[in-house]
C-alpha atoms as a PDB file:
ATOM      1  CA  UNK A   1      24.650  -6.939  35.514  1.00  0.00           C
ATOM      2  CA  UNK A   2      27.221  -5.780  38.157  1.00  0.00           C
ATOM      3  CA  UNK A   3      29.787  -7.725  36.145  1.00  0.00           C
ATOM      4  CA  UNK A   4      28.626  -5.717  32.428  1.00  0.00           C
ATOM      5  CA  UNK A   5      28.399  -2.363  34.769  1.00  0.00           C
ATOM      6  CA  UNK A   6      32.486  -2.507  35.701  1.00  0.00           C
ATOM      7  CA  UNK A   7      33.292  -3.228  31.799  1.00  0.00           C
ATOM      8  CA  UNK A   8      31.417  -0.476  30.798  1.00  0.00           C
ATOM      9  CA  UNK A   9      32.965   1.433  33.678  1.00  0.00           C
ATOM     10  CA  UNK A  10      36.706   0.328  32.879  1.00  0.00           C
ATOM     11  CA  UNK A  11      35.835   1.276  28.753  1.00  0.00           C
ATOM     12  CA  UNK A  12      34.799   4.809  29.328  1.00  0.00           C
ATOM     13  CA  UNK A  13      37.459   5.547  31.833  1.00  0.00           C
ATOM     14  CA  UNK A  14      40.300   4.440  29.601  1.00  0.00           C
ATOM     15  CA  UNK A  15      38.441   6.420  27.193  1.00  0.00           C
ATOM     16  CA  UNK A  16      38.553   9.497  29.011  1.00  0.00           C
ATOM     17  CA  UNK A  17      34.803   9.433  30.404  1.00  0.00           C
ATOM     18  CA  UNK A  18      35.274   8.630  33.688  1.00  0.00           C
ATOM     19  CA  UNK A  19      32.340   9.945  36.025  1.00  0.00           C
ATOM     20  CA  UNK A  20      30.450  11.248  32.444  1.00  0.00           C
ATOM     21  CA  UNK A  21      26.858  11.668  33.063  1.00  0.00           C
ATOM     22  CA  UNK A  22      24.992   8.974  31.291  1.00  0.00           C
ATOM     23  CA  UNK A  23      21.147   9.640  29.979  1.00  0.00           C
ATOM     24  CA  UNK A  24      19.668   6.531  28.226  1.00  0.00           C
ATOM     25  CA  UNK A  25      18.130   7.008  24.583  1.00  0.00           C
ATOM     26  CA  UNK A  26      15.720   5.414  22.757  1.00  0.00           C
ATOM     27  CA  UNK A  27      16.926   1.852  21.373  1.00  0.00           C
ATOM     28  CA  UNK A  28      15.242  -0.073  18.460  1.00  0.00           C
ATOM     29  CA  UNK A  29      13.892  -3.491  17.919  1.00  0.00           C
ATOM     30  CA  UNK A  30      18.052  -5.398  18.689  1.00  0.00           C
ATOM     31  CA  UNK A  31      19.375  -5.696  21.951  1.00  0.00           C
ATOM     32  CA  UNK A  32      21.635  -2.755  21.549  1.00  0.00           C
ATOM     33  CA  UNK A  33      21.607  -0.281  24.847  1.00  0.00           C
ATOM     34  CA  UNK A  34      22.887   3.110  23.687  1.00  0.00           C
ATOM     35  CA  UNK A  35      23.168   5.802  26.027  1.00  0.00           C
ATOM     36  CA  UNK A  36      24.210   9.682  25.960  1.00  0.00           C
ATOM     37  CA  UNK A  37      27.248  10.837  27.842  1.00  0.00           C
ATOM     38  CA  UNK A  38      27.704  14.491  28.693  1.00  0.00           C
ATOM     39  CA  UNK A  39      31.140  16.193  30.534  1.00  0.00           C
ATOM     40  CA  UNK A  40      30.752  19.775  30.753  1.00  0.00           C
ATOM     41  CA  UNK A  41      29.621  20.710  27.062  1.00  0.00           C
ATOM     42  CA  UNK A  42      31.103  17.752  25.554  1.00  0.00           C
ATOM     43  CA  UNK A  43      28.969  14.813  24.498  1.00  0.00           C
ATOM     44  CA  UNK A  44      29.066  11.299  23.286  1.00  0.00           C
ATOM     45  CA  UNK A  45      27.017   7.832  22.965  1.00  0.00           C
ATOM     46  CA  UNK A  46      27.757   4.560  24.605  1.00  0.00           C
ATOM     47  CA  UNK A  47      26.482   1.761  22.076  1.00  0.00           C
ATOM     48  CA  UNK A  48      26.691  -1.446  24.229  1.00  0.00           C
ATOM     49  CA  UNK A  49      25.696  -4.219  22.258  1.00  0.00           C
ATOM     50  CA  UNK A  50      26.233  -7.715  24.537  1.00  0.00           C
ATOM     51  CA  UNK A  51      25.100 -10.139  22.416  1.00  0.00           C
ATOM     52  CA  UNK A  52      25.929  -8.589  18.593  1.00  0.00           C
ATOM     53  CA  UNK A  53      29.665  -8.541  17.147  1.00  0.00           C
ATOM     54  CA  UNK A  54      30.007  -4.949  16.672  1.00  0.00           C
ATOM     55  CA  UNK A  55      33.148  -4.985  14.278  1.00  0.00           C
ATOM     56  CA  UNK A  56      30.641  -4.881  11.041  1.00  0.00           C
ATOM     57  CA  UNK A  57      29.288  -1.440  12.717  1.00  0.00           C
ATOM     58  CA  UNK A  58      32.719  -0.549  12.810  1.00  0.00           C
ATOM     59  CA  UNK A  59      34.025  -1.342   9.164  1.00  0.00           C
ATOM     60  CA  UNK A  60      30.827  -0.058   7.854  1.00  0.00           C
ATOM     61  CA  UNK A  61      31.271   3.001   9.594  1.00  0.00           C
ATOM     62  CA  UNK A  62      35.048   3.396   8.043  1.00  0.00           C
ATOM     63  CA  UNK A  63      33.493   2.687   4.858  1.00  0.00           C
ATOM     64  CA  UNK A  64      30.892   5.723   4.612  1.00  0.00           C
ATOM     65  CA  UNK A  65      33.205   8.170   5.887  1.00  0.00           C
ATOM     66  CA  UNK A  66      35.456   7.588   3.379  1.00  0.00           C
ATOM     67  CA  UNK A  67      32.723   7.948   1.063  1.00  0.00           C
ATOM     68  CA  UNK A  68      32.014  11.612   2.708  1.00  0.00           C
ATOM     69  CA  UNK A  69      29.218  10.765   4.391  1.00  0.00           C
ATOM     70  CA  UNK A  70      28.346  11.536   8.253  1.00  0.00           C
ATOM     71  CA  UNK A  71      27.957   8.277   9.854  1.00  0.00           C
ATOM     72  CA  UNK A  72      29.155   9.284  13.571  1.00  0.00           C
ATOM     73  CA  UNK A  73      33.098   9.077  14.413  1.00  0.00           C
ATOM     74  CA  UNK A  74      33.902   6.183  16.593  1.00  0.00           C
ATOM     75  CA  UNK A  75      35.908   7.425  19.801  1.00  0.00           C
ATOM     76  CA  UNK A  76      36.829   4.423  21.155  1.00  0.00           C
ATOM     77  CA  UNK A  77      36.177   0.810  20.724  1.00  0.00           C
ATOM     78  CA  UNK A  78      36.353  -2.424  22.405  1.00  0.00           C
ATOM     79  CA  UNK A  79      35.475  -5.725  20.175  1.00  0.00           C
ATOM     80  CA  UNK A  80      35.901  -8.035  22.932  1.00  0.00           C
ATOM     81  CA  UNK A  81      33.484  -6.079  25.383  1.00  0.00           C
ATOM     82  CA  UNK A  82      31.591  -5.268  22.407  1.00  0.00           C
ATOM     83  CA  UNK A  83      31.174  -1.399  23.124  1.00  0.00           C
ATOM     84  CA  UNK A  84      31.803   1.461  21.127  1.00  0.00           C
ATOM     85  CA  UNK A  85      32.375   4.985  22.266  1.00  0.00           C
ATOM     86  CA  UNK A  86      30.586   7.247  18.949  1.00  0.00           C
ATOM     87  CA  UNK A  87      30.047  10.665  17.939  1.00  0.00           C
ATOM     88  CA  UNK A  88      27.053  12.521  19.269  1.00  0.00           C
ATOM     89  CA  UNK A  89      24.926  13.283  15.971  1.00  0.00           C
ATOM     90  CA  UNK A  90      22.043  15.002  18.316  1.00  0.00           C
ATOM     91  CA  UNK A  91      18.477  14.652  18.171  1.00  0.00           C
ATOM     92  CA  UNK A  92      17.158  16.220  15.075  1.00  0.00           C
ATOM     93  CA  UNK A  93      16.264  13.054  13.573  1.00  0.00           C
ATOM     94  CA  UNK A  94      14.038  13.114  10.282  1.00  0.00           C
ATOM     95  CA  UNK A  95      10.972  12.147  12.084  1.00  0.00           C
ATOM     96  CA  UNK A  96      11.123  14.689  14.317  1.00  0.00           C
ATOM     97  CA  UNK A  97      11.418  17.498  11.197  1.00  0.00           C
ATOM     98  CA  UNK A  98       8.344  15.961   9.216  1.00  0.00           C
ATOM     99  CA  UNK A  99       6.204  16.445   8.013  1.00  0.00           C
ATOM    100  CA  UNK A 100       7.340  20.199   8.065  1.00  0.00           C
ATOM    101  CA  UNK A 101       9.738  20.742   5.009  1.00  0.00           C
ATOM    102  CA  UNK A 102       9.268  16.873   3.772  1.00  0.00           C
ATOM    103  CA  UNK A 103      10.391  17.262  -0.035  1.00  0.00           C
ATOM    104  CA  UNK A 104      13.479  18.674   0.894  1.00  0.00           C
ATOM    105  CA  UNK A 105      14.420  16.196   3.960  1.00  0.00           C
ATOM    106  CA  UNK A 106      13.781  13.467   1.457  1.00  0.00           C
ATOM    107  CA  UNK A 107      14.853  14.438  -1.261  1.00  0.00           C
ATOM    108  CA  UNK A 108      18.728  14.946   0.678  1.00  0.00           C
ATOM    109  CA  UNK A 109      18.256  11.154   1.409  1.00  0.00           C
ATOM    110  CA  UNK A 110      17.397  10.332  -1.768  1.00  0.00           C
ATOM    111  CA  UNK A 111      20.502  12.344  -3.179  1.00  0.00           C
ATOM    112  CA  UNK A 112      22.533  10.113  -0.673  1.00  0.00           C
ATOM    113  CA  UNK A 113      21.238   6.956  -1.977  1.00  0.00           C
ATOM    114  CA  UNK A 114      21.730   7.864  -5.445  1.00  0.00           C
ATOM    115  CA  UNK A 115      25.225   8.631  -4.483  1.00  0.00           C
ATOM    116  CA  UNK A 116      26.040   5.320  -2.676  1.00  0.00           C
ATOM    117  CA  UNK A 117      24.684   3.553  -5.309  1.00  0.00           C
ATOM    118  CA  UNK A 118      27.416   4.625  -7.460  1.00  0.00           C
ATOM    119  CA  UNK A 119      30.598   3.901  -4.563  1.00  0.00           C
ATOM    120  CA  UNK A 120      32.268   0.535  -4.787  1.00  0.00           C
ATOM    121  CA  UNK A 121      31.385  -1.803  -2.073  1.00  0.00           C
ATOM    122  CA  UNK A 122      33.483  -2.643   0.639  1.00  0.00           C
ATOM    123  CA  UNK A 123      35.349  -5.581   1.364  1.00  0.00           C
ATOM    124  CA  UNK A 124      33.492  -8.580   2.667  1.00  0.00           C
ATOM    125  CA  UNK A 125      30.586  -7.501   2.059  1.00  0.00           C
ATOM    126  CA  UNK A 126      27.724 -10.124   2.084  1.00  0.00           C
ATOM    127  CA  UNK A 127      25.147 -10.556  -1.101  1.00  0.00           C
ATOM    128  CA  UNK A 128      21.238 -10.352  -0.937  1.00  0.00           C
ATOM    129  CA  UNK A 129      20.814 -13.358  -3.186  1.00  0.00           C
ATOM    130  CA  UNK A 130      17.956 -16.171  -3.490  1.00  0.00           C
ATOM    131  CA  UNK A 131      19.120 -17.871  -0.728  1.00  0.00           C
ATOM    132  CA  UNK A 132      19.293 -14.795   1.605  1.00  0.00           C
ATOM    133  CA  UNK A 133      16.011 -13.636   0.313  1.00  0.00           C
ATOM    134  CA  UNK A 134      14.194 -16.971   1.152  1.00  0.00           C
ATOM    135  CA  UNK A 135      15.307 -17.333   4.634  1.00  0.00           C
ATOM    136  CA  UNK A 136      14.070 -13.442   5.500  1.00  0.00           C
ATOM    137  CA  UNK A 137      10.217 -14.566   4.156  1.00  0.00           C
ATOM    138  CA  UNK A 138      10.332 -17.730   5.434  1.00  0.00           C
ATOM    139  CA  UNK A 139      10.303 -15.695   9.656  1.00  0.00           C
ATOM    140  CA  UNK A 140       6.715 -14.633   8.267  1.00  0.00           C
ATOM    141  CA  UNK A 141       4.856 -17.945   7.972  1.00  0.00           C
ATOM    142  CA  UNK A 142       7.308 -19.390  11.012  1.00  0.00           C
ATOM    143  CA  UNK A 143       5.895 -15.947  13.679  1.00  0.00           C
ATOM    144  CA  UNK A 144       2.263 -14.464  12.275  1.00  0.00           C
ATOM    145  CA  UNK A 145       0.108 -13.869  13.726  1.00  0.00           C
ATOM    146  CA  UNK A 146       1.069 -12.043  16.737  1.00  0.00           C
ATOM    147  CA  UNK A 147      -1.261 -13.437  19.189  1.00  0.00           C
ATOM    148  CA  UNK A 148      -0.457 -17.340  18.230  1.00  0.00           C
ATOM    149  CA  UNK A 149      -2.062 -19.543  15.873  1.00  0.00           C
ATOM    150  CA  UNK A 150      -2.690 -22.395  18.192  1.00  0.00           C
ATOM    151  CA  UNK A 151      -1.925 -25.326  16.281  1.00  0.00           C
ATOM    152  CA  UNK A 152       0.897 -23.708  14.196  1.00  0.00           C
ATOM    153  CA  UNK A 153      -1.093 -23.985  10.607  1.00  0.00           C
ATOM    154  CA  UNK A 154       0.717 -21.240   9.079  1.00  0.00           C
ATOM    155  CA  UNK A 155       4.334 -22.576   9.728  1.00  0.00           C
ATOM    156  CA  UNK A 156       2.799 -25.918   7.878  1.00  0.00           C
ATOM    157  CA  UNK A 157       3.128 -24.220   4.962  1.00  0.00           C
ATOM    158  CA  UNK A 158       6.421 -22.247   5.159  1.00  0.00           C
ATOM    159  CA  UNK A 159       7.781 -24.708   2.582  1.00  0.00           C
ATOM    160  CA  UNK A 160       5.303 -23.605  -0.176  1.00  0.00           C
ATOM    161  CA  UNK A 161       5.517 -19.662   1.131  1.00  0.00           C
ATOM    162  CA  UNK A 162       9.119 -19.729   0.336  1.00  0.00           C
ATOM    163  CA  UNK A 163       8.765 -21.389  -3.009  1.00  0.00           C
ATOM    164  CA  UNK A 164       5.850 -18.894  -3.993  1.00  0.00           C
ATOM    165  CA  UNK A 165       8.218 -15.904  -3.730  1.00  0.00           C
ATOM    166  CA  UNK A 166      11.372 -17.709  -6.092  1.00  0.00           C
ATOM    167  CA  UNK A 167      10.229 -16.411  -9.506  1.00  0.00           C
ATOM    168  CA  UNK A 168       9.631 -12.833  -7.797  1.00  0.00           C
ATOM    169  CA  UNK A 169      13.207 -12.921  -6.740  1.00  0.00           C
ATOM    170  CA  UNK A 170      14.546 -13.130  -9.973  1.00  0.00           C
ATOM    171  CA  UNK A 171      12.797  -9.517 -11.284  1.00  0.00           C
ATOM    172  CA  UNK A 172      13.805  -8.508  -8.019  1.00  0.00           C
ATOM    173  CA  UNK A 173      17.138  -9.014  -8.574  1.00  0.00           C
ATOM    174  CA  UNK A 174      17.922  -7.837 -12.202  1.00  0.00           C
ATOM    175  CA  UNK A 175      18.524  -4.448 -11.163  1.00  0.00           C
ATOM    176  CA  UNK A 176      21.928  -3.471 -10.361  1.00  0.00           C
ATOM    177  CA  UNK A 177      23.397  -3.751  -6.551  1.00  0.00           C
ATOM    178  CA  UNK A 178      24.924  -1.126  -4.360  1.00  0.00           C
ATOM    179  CA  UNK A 179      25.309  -0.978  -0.664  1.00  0.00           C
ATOM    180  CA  UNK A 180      21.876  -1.179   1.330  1.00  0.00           C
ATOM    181  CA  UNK A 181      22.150   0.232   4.796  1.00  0.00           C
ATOM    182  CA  UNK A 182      19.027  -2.169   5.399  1.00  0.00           C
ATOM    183  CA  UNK A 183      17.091   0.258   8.122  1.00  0.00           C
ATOM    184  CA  UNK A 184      17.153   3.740   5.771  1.00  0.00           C
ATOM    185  CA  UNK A 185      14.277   5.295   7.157  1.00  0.00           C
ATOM    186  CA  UNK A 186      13.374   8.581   8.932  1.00  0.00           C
ATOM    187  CA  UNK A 187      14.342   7.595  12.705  1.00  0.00           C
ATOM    188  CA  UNK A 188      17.704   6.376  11.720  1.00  0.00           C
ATOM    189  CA  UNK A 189      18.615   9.814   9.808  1.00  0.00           C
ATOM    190  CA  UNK A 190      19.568  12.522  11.145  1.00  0.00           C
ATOM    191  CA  UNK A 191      19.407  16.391  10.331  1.00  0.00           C
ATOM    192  CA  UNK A 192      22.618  17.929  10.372  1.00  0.00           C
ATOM    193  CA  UNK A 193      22.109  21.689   8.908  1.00  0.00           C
ATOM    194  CA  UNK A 194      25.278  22.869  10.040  1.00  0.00           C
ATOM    195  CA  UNK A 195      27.324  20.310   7.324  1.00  0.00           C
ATOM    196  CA  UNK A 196      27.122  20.834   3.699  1.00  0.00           C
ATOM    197  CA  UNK A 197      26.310  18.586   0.567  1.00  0.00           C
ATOM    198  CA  UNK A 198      25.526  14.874   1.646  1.00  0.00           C
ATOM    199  CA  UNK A 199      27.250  14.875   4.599  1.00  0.00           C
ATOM    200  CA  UNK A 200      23.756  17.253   5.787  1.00  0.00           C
ATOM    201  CA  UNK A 201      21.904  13.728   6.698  1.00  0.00           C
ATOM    202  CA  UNK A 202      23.676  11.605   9.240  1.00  0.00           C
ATOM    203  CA  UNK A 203      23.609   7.907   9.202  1.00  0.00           C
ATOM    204  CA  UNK A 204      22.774   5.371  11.938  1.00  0.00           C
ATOM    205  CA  UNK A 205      22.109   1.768  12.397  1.00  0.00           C
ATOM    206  CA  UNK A 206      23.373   0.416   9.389  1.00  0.00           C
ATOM    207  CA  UNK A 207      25.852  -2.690  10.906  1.00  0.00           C
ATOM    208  CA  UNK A 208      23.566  -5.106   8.478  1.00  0.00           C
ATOM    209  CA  UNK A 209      24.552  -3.048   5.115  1.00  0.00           C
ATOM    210  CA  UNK A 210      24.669  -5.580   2.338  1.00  0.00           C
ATOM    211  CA  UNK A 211      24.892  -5.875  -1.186  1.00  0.00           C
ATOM    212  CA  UNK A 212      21.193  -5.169  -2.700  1.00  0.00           C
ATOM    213  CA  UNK A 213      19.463  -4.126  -5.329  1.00  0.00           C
ATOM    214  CA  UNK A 214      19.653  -0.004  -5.378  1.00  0.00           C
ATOM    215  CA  UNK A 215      16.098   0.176  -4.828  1.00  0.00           C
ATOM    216  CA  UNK A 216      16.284  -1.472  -0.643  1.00  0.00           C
ATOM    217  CA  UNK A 217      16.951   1.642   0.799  1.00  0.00           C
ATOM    218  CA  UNK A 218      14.421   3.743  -1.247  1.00  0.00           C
ATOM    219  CA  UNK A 219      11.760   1.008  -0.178  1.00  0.00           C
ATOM    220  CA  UNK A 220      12.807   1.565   3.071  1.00  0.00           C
ATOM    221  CA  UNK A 221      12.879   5.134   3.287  1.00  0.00           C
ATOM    222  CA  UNK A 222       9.182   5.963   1.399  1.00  0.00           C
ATOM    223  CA  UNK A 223       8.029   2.702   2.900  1.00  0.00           C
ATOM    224  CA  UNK A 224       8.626   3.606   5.951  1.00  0.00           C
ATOM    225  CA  UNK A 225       6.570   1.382   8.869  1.00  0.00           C
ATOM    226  CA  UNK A 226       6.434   3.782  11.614  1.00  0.00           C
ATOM    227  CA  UNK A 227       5.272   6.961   9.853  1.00  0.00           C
ATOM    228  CA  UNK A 228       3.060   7.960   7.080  1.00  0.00           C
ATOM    229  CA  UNK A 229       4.948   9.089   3.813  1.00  0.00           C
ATOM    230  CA  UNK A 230       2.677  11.028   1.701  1.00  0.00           C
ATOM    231  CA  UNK A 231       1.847   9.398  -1.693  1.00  0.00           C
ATOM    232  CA  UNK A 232       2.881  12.138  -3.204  1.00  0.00           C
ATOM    233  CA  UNK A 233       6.426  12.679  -2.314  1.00  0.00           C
ATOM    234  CA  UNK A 234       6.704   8.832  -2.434  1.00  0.00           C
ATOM    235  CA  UNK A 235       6.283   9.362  -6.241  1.00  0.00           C
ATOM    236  CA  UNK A 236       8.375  12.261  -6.540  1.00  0.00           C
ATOM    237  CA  UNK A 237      11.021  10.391  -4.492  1.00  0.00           C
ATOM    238  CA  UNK A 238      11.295   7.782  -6.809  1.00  0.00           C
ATOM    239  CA  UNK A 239      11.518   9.675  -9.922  1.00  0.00           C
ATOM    240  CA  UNK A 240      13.904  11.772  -8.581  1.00  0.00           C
ATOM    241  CA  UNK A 241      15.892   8.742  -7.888  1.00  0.00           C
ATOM    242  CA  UNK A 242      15.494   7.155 -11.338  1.00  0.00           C
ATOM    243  CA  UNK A 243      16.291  10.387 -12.780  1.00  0.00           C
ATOM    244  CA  UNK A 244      19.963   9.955 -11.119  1.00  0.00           C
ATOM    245  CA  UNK A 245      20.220   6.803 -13.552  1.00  0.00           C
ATOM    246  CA  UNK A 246      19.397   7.221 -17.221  1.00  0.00           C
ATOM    247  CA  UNK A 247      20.285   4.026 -18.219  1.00  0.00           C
ATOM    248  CA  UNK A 248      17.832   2.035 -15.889  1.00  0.00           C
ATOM    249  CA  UNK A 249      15.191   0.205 -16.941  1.00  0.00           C
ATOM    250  CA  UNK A 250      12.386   1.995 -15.216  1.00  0.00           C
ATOM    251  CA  UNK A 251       9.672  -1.344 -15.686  1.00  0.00           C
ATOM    252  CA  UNK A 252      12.547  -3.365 -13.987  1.00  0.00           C
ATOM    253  CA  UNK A 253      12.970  -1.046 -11.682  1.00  0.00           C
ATOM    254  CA  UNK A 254       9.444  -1.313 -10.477  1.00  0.00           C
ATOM    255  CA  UNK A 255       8.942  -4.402 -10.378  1.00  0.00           C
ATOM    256  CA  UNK A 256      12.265  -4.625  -7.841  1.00  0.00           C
ATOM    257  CA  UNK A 257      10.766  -2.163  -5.714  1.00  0.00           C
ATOM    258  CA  UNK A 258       7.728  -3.801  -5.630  1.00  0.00           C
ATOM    259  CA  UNK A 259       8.808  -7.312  -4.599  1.00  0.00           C
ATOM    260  CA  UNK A 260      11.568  -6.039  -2.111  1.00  0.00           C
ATOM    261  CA  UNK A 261       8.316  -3.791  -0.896  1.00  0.00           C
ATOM    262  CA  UNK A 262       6.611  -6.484  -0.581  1.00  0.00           C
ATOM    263  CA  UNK A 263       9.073  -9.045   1.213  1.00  0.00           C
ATOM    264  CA  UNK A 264      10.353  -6.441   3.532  1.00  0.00           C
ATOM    265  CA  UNK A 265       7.246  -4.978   5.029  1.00  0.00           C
ATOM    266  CA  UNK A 266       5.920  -8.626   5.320  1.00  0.00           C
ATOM    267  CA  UNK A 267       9.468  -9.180   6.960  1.00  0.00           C
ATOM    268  CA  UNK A 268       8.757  -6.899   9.008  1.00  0.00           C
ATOM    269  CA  UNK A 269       5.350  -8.103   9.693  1.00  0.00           C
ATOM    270  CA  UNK A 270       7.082 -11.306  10.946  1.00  0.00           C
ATOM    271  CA  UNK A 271       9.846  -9.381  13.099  1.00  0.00           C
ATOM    272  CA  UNK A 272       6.887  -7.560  15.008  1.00  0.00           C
ATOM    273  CA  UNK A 273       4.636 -10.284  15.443  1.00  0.00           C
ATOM    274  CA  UNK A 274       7.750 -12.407  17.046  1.00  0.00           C
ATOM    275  CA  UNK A 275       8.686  -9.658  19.048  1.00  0.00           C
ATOM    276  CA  UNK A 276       4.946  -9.746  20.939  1.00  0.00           C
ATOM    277  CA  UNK A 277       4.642 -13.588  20.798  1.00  0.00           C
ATOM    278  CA  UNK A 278       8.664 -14.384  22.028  1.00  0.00           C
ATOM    279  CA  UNK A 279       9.749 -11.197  23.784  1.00  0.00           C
ATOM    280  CA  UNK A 280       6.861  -9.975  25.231  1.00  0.00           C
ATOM    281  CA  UNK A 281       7.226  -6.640  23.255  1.00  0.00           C
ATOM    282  CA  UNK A 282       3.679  -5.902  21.853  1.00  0.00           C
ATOM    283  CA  UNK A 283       4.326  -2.113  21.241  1.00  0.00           C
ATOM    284  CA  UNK A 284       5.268  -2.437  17.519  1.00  0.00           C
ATOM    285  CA  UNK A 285       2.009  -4.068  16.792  1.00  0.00           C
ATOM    286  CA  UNK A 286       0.462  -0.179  16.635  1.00  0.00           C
ATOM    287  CA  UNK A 287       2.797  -0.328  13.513  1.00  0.00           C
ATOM    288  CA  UNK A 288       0.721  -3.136  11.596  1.00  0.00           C
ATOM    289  CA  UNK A 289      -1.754  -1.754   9.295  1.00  0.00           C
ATOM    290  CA  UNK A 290       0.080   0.867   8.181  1.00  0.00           C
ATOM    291  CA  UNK A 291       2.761  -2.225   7.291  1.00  0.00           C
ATOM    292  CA  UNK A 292      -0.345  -3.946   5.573  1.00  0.00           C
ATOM    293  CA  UNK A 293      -1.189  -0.993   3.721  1.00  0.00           C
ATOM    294  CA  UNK A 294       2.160  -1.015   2.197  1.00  0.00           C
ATOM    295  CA  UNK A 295       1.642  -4.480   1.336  1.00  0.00           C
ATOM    296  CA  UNK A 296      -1.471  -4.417  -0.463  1.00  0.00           C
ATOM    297  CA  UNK A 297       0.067  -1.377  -2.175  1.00  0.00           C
ATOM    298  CA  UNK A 298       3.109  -3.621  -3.556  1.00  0.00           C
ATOM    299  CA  UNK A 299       0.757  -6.751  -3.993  1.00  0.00           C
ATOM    300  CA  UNK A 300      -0.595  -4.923  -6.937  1.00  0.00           C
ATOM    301  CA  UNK A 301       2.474  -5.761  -8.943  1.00  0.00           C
ATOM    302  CA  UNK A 302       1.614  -8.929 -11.803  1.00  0.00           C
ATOM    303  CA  UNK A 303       5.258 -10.218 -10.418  1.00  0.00           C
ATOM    304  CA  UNK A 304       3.697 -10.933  -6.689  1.00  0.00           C
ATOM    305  CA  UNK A 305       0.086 -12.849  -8.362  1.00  0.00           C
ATOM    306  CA  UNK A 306       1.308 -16.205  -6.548  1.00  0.00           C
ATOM    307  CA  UNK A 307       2.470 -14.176  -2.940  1.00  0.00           C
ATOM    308  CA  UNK A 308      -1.144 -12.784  -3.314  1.00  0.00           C
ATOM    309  CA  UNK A 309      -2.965 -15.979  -3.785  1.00  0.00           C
ATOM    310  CA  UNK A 310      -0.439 -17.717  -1.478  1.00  0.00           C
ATOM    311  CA  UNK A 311      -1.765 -14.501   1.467  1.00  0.00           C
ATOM    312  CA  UNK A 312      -5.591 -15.192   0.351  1.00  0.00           C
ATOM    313  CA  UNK A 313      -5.385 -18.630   1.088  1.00  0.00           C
ATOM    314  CA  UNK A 314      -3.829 -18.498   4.584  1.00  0.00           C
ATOM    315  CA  UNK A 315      -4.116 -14.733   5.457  1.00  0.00           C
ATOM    316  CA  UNK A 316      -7.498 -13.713   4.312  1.00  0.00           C
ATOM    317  CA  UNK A 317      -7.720  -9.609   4.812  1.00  0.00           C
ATOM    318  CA  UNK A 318      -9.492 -10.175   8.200  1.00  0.00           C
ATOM    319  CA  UNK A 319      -6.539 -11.381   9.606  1.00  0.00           C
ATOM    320  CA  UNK A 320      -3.806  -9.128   8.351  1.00  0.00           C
ATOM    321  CA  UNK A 321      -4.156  -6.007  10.954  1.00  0.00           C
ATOM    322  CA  UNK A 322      -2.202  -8.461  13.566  1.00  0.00           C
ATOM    323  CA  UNK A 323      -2.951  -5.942  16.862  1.00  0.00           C
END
């Protein structure tokens, strides 16, 4: 700790923030420490990140803003420390606005997916296939439930989970790809009303962008696991994004966003049961069965029949709120 305190020290002074008063913020479900730095009526955040390579943060970062979009400006860096000096985008996040003027907060995110769905991808950038698909779904059977299943039963069938979910992955996958920011929801945008156009809704946390179908980000956005989204702007959300694609197939649309519904709120099912059973960290849990409800929403889809049966074999209902 003493060690990591002088790096951080020797970063911000050859940075120019020497002696900056440091306020810590809220973090998320990584490792990443972020704190606010404030010199007279200046300000800046302090990402450290000790145990996560923070040069895709940094080329994804490069990549938006040349885009036009308002991911924060990086200061200063340091890959070998792994800390990053950033842009102060304040603290008018989305979820802090709703549910007060919720069509039109949305519907500037949805304008900036629509957008990035139609931006070339940058270089490098890796592919949600199959393969990357299957070993997200298979951290369900391997973590729930969050208070232990004893004699590991669940994880005994990980093999046949995964295999259930192959011929969803194909409808799931017809629809064209764009760059997925992977954690597109309401806490991770922020309300900038003094910028104009796209560049209104600031972007954070998006160092695991990927090459997805179009839909990820609109699942994750109207999906959302830590607040309600209203059923009705979830509909209007979606056709508004649709709309920004004549060409689409909307059936094979659904069906995506249905199975990448699906497999990322039971993803996240996984993440948060792991986090209580490994780390200790049972707060998400109060996030469950609104993560269920999403679920059983996207479980109504004929593509998911054998992820259903596969659930009401080994996850009957009275087992799926997880607190």
């Amino acid at each position: 700790m003493v060690e990591r305190a002088r790096q951080i020290d020797d970063f911000l002074a050859a940075a120019g923030w020497a002696g900056a008063a440091r306020t810590p913020l809220a973090g998320d479900a990584s490792g990443r420490i972020y704190q606010r730095l404030r010199r007279g009526d200046k300000s800046a955040v302090l990402m450290d990140s000790p145990g996560e390579d923070v040069s895709p943060f940094i080329r994804i970062t490069r990549h938006l803003e040349s885009c036009g979009y308002s991911a924060p400006n990086i200061y200063a860096e340091d890959l070998a420390q792994r800390l990053l000096l950033l842009e102060d985008l304040g603290d008018l996040s989305f979820d802090r606005c709703l549910p007060a003027d919720s069509a039109a907060l949305y519907g500037a995110a949805v304008d900036l997916l629509a957008h990035l769905a139609t931006q070339a991808l940058p270089g490098g950038c890796p592919v949600m296939n199959e393969a990357h698909l299957a070993g997200e779904i298979r951290l369900f059977a391997e973590w729930w439930p969050p208070q232990g299943g004893g004699d590991g039963s669940l994880a005994a069938h990980a093999d046949a989970w995964v295999e259930a979910w192959r011929g969803a992955y194909r409808p799931a996958l017809a629809i064209p790809s764009g760059l997925a920011l992977r954690d597109f929801h309401a806490g991770n945008l922020m309300w900038l009303a003094a910028r104009r156009g796209l560049g209104r809704v600031g972007l954070l946390d998006f160092q695991d962008a990927l090459a997805a179908p179009i839909c990820y980000d609109l699942v994750s956005l109207l999906q959302d696991a830590r607040l309600d989204v209203p059923d009705n702007i979830e509909a209007e959300m979606i056709e508004r994004f649709v709309a920004a694609f004549p060409g689409l197939d909307r059936d094979a649309f659904r069906a995506s966003y249905a199975v990448l519904g699906a497999h990322r709120n039971l993803r996240i099912a996984g993440i948060f049961s792991r986090l209580a059973r490994r780390d200790g960290r049972r707060g998400y849990l109060e996030f469950l069965p609104r993560v269920w409800r999403h679920i059983e929403t996207d479980l109504g889809h004929p593509a998911l029949a054998p992820i259903e049966a596969w659930l009401a074999r080994h996850v009957p209902a009275d087992q799926r709120a997880g607190a």
